[in-house]
N, C-alpha and C. Protein backbone atom coordinates (compact mmCIF):
# COMPACT_ATOMS: atom_id res chain seq x y z
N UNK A 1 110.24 78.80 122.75
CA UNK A 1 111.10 79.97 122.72
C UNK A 1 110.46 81.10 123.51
N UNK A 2 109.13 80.75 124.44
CA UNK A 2 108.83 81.93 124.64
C UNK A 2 109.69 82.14 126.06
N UNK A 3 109.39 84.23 125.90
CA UNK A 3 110.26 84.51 126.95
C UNK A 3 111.94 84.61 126.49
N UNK A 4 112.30 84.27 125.17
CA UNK A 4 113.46 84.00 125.28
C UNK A 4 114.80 85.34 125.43
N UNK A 5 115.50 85.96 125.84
CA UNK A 5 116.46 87.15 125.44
C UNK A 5 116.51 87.40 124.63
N UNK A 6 116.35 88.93 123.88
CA UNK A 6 116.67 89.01 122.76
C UNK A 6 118.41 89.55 122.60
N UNK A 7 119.12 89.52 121.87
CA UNK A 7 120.50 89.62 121.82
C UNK A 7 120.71 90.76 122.18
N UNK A 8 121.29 91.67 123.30
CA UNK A 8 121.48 92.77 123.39
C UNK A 8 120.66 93.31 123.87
N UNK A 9 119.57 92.46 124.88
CA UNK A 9 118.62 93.19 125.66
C UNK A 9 118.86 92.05 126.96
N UNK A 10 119.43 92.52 128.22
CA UNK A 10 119.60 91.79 129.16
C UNK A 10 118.59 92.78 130.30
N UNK A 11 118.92 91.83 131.29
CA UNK A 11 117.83 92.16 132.90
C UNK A 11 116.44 91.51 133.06
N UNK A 12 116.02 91.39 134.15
CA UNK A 12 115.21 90.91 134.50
C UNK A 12 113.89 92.02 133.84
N UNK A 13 112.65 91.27 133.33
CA UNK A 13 111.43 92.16 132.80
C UNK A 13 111.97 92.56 131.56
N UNK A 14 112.64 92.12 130.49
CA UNK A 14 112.78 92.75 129.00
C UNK A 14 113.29 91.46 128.39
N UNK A 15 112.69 90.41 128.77
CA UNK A 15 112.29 89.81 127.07
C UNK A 15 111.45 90.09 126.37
N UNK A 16 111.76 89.14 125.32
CA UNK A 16 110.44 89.16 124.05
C UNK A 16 109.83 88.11 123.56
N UNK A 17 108.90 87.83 123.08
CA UNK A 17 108.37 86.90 122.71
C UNK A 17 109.12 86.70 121.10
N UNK A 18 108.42 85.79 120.56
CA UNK A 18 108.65 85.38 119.37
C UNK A 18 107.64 86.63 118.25
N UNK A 19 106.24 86.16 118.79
CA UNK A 19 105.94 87.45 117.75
C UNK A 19 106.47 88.60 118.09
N UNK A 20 107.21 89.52 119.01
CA UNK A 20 108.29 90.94 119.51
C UNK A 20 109.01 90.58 117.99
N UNK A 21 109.56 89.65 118.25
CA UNK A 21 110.86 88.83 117.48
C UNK A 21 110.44 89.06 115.87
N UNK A 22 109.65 89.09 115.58
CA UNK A 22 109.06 89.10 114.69
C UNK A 22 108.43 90.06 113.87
N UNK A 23 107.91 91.38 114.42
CA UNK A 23 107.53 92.45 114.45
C UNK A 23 108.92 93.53 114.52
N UNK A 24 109.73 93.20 115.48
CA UNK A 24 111.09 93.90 114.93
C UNK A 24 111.89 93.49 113.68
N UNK A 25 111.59 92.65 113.47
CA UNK A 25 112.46 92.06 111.97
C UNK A 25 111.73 92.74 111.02
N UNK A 26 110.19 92.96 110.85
CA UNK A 26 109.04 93.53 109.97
C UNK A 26 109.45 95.28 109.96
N UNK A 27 109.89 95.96 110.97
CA UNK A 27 109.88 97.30 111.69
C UNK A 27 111.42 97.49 111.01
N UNK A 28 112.24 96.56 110.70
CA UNK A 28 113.73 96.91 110.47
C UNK A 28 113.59 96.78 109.12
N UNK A 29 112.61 96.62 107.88
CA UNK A 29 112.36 96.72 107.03
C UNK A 29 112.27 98.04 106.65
N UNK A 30 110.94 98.49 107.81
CA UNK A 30 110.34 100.22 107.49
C UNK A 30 108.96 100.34 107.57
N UNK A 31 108.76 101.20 107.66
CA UNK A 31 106.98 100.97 107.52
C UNK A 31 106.63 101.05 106.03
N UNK A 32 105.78 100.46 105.73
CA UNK A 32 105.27 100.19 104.73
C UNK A 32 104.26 101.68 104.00
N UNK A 33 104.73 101.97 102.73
CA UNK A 33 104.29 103.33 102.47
C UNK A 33 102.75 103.13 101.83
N UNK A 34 101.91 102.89 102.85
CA UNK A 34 100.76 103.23 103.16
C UNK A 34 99.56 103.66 103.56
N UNK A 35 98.11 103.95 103.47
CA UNK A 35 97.58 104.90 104.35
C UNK A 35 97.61 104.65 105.48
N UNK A 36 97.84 103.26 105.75
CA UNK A 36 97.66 102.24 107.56
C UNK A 36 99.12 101.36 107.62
N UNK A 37 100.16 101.69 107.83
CA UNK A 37 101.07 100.69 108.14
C UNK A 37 100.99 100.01 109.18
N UNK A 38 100.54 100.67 110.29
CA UNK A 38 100.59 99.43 111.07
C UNK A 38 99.43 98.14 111.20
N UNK A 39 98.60 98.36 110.75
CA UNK A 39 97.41 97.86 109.91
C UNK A 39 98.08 96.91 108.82
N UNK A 40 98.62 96.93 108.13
CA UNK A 40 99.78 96.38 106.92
C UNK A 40 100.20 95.53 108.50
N UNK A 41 101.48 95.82 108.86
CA UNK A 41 102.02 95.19 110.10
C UNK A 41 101.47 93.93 110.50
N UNK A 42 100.16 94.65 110.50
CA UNK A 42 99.62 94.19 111.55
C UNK A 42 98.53 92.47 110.95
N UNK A 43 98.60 92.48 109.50
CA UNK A 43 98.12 91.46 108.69
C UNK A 43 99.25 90.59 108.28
N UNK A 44 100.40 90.96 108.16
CA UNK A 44 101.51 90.20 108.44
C UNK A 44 101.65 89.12 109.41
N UNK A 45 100.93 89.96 110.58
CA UNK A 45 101.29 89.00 111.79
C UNK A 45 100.14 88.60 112.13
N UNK A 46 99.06 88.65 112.15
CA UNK A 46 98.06 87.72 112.26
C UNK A 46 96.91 88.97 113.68
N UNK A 47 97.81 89.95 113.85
CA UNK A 47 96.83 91.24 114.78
C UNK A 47 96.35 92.48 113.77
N UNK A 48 95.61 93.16 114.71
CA UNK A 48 95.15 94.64 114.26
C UNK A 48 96.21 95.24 114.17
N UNK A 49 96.26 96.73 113.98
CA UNK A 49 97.13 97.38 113.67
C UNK A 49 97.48 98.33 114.76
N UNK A 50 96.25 98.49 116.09
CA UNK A 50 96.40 98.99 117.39
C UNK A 50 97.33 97.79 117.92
N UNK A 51 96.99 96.60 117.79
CA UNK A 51 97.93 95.61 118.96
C UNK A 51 99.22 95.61 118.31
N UNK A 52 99.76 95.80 116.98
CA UNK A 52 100.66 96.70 116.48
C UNK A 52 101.38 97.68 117.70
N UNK A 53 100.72 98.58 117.40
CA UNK A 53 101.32 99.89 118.05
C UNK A 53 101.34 99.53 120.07
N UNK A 54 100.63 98.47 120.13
CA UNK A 54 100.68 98.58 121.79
C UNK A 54 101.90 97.79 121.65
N UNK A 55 102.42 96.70 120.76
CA UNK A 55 103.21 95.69 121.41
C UNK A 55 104.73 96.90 120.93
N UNK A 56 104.84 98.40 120.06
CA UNK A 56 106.00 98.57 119.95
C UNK A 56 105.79 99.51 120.93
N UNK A 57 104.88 99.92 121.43
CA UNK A 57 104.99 100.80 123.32
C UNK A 57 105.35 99.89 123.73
N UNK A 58 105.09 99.10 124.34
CA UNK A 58 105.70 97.91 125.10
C UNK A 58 107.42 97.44 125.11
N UNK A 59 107.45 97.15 123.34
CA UNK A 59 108.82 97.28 123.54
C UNK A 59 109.76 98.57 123.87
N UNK A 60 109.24 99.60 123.36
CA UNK A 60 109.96 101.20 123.70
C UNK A 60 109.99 101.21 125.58
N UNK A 61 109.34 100.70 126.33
CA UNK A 61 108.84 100.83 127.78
C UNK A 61 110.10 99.48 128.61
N UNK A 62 110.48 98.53 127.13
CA UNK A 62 110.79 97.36 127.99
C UNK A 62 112.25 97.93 127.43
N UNK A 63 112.62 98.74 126.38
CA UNK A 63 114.13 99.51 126.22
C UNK A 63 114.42 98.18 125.05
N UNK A 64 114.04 97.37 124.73
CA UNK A 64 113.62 96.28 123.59
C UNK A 64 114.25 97.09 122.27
N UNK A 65 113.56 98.35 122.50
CA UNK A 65 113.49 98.86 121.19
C UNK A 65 113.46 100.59 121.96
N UNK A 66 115.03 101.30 121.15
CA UNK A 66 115.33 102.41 122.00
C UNK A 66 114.99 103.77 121.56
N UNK A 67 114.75 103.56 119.98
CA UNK A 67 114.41 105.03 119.32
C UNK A 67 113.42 104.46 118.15
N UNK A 68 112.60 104.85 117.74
CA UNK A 68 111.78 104.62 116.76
C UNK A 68 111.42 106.06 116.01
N UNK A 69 112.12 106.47 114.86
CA UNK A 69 112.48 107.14 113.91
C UNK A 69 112.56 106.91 112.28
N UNK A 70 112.34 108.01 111.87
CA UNK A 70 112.72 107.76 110.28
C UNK A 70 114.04 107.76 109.82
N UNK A 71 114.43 107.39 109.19
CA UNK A 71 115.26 106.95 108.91
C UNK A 71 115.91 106.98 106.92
N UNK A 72 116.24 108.59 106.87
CA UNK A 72 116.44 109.20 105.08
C UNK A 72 117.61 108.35 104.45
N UNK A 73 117.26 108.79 103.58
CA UNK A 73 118.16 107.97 102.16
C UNK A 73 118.45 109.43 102.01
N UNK A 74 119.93 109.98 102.67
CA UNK A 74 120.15 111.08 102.59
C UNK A 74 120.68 111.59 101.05
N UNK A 75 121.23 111.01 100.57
CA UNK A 75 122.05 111.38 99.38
C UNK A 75 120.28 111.90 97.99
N UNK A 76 119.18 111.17 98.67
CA UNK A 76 118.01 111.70 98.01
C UNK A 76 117.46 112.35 98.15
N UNK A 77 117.66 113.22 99.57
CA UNK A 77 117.29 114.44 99.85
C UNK A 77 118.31 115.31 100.08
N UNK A 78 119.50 115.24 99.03
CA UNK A 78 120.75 116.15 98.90
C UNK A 78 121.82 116.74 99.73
N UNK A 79 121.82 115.21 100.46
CA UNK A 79 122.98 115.50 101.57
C UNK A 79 124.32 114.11 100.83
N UNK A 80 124.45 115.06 100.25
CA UNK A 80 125.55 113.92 99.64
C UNK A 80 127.10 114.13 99.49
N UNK A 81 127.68 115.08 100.98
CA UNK A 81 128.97 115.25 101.09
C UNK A 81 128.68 114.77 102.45
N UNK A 82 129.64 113.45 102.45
CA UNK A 82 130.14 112.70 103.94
C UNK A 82 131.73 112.57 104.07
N UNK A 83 131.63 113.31 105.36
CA UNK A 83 133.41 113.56 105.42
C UNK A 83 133.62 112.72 106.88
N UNK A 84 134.80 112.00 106.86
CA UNK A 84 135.26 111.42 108.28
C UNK A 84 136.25 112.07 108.90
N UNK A 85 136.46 112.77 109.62
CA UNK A 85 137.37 114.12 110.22
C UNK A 85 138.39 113.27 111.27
N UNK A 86 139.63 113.19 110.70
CA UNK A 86 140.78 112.71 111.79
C UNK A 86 141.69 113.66 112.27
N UNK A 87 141.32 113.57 113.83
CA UNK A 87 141.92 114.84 114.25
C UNK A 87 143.40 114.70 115.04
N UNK A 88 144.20 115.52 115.04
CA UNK A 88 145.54 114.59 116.17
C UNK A 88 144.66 115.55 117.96
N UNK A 89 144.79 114.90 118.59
CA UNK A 89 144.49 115.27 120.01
C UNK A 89 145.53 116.68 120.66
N UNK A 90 144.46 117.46 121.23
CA UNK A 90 145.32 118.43 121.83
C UNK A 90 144.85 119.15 122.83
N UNK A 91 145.33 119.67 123.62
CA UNK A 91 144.32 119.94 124.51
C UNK A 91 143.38 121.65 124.12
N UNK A 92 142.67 121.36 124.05
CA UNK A 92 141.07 122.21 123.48
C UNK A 92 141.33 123.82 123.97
N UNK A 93 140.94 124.58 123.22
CA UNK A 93 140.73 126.08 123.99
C UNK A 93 139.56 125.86 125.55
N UNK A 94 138.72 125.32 124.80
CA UNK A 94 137.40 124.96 125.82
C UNK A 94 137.34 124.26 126.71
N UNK A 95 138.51 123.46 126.86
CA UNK A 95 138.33 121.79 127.68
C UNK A 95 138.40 121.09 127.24
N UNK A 96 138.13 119.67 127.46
CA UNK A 96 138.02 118.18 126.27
C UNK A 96 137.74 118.18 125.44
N UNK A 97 138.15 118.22 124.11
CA UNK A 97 138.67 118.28 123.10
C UNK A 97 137.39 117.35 122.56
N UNK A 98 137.23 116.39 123.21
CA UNK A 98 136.10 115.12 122.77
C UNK A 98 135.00 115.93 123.32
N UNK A 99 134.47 116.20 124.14
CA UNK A 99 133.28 117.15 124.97
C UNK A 99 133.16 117.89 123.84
N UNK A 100 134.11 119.04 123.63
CA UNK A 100 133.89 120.42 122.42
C UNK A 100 133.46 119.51 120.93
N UNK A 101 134.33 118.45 120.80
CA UNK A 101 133.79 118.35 119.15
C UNK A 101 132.35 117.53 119.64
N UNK A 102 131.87 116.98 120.39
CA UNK A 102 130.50 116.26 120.65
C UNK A 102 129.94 117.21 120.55
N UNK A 103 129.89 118.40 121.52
CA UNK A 103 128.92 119.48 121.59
C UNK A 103 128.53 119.60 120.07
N UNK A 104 128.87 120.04 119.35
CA UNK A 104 128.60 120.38 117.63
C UNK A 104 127.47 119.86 117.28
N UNK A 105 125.70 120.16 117.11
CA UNK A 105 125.05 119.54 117.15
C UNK A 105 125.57 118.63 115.40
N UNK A 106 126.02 119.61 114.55
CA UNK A 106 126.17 119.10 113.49
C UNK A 106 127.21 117.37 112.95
N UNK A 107 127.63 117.30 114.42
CA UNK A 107 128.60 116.20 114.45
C UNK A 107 128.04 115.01 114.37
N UNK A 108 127.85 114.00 114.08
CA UNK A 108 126.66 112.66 114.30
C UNK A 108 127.77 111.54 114.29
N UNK A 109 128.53 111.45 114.47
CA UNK A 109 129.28 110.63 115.61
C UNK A 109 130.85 111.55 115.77
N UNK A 110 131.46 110.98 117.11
CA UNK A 110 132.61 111.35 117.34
C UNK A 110 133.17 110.13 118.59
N UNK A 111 134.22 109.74 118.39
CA UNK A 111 134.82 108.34 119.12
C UNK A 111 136.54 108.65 118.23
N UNK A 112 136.94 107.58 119.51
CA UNK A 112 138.74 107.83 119.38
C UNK A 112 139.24 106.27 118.90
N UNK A 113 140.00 106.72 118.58
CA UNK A 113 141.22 105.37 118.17
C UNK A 113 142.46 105.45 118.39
N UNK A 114 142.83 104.31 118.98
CA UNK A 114 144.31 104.17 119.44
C UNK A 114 145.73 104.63 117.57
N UNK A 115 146.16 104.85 118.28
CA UNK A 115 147.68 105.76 117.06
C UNK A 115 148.14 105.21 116.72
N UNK A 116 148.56 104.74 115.53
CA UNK A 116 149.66 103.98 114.85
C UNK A 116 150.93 104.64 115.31
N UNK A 117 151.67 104.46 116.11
CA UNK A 117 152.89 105.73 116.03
C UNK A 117 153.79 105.36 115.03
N UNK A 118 154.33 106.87 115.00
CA UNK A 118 155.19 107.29 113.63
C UNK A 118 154.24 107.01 112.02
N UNK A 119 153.15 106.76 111.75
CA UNK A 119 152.38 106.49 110.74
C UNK A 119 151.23 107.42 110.48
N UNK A 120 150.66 107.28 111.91
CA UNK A 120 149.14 107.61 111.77
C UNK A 120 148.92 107.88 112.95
N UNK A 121 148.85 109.76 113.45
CA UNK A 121 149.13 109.79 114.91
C UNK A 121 147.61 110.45 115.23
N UNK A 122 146.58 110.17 114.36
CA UNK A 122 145.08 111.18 114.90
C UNK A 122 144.07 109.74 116.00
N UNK A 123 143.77 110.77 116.32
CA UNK A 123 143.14 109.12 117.66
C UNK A 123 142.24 110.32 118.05
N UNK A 124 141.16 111.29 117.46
CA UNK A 124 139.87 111.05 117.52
C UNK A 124 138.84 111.34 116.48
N UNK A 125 138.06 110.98 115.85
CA UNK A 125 137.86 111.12 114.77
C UNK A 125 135.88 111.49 115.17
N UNK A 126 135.17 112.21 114.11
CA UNK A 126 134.16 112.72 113.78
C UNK A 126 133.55 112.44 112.49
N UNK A 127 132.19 112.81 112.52
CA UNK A 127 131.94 112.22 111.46
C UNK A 127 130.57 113.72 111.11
N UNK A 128 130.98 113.97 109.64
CA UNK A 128 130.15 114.98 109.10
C UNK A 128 129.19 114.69 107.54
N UNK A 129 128.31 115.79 107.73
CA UNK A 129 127.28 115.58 106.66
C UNK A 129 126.94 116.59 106.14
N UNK A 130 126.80 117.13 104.63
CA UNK A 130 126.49 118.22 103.93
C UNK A 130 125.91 117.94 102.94
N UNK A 131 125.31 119.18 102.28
CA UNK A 131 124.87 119.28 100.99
C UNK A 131 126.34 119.17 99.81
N UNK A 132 127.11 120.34 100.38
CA UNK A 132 128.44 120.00 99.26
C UNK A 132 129.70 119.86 100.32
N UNK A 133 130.47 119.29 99.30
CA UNK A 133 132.03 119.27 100.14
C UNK A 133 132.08 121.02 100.99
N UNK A 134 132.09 121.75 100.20
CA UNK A 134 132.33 123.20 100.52
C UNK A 134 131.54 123.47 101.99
N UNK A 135 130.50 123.23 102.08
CA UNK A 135 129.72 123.53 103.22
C UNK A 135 130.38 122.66 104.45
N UNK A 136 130.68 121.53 104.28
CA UNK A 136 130.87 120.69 105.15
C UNK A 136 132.69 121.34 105.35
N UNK A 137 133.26 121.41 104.65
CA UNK A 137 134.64 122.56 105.17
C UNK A 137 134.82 123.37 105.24
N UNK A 138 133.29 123.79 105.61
CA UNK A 138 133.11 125.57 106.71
C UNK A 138 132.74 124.88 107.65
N UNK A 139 131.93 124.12 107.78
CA UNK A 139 131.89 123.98 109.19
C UNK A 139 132.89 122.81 109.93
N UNK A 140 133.64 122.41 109.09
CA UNK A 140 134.95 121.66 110.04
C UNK A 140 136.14 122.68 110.50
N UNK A 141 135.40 123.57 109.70
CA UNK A 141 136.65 124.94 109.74
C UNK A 141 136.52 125.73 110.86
N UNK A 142 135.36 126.00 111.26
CA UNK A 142 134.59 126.72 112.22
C UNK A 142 134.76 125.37 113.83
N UNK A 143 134.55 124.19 113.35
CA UNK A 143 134.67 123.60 114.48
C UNK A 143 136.10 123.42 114.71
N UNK A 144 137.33 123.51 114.13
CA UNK A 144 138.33 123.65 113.94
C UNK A 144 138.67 124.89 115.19
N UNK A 145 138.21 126.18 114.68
CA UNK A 145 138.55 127.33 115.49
C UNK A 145 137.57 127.64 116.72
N UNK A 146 136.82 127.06 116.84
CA UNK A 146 135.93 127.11 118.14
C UNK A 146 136.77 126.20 118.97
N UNK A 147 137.72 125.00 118.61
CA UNK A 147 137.88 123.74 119.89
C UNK A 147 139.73 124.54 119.67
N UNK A 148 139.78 124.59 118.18
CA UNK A 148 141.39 125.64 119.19
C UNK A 148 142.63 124.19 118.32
N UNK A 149 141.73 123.30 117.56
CA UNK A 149 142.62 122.01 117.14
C UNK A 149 142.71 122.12 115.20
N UNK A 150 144.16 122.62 115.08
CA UNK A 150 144.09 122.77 113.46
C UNK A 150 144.84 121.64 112.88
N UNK A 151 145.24 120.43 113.34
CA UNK A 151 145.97 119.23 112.63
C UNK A 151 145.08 118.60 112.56
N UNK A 152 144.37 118.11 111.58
CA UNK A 152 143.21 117.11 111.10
C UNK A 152 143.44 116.89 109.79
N UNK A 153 142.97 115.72 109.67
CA UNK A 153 142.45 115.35 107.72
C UNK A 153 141.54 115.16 107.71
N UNK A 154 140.51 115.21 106.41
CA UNK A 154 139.44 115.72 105.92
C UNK A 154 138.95 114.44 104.92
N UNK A 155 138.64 113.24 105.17
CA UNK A 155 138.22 111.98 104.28
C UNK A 155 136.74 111.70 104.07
N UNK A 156 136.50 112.76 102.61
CA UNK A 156 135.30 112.28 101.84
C UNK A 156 134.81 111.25 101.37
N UNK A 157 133.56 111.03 101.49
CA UNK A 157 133.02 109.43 101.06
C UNK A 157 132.46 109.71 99.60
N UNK A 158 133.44 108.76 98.66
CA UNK A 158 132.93 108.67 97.06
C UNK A 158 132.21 107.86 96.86
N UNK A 159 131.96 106.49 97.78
CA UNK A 159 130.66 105.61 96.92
C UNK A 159 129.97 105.19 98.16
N UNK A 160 129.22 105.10 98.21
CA UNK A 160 128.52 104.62 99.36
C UNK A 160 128.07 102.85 99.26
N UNK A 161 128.73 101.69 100.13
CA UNK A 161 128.65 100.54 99.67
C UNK A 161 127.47 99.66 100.46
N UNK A 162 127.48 99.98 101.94
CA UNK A 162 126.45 99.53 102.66
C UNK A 162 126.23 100.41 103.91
N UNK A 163 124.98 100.65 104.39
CA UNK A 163 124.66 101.19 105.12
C UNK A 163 122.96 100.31 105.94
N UNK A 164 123.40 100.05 107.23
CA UNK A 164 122.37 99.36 107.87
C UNK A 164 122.37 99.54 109.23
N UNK A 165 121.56 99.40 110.03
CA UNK A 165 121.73 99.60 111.35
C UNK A 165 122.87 98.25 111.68
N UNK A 166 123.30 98.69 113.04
CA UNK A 166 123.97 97.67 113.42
C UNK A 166 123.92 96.20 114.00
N UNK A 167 122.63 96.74 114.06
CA UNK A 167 122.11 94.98 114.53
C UNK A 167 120.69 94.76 114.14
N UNK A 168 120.73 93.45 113.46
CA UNK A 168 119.65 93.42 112.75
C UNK A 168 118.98 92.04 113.24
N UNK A 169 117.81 92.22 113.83
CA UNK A 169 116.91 90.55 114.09
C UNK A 169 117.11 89.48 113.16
N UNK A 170 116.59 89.69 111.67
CA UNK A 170 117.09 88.73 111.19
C UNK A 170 118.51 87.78 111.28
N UNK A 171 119.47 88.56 111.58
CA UNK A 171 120.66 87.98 111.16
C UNK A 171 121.26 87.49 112.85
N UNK A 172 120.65 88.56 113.87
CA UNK A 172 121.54 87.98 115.15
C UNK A 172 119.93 87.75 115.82
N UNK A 173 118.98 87.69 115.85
CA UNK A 173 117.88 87.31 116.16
C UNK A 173 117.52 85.83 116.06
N UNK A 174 118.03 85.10 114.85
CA UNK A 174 117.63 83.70 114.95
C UNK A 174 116.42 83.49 113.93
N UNK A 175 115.89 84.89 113.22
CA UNK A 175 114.69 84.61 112.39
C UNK A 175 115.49 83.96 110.82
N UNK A 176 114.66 83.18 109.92
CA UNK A 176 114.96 83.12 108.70
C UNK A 176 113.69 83.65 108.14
N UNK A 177 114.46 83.58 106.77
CA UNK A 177 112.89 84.12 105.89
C UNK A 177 113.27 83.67 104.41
């Protein structure tokens, strides 16, 4: 397997090996809450805890691996109003309507969807995060009157069922465990 593609990493110069393969499946876990994680890591796999950290430069350099971040259990550090904002399209005080609501640093995603017509006519939707409902509909309110667009609905999240990155080594990688 060596050398082989990893799913979603194409071009010439960005494969991975099997231990890559392996070390990202370990990394999509988390680091391990200790004084040396990559040290931890790094006894897992049979290296130090520097050849650790060189092989995830390597992957960050080979685009393997694109952001390496923490990653909160927000609702435990009291962000536990998530609203999905469906907006109907119009054309913006500012310009693109999609441009203005992206700009919002507070926005953490925004993407469109085709219209049900006569049912369900919003086709672009946002996605928000707060401490309370209230906070989070001041600032949909405020992004509301900054882009110039007041037909939207406002869909709070009551249970939270799964949350994971979108692609995970184990499962489209080929590893078992």
């Amino acid at each position: 397997m060596s050398g082989s593609q990893f799913p979603g990493v194409k071009g010439k110069g960005r494969s991975v090996d099997p231990v890559d393969i392996e070390l990202l499946a370990l990394l999509e876990d988390g680091l391990p809450l200790v004084p040396e994680p990559f040290d931890e890591i790094g006894r897992n796999l049979g290296m130090s805890g520097s050849e650790v950290i060189a092989r995830i430069r390597r992957l960050i350099e080979k685009r393997a691996i694109r952001k390496f971040r923490a990653r909160l259990n927000q609702r435990k550090v009291g962000i536990t109003a998530n609203a999905l904002v469906a907006w109907k399209r119009k054309k913006s005080l500012n310009g693109d309507m999609e441009a203005c609501l992206s700009a919002f640093p507070s926005v953490t995603h925004c993407y469109e969807r085709l219209p049900v017509p006569g049912k369900w006519d919003y086709t672009i939707y946002t996605v928000h995060h707060g401490c309370s409902c209230e906070d989070v509909l001041g600032e949909i309110k405020a992004l509301s009157d900054q882009v110039g667009a007041d037909d939207y609905v406002v869909l709070f999240s009551t249970e939270e069922f799964k949350r994971v990155p979108n692609v995970r080594v184990r499962e489209y990688g080929g590893l078992k465990r």
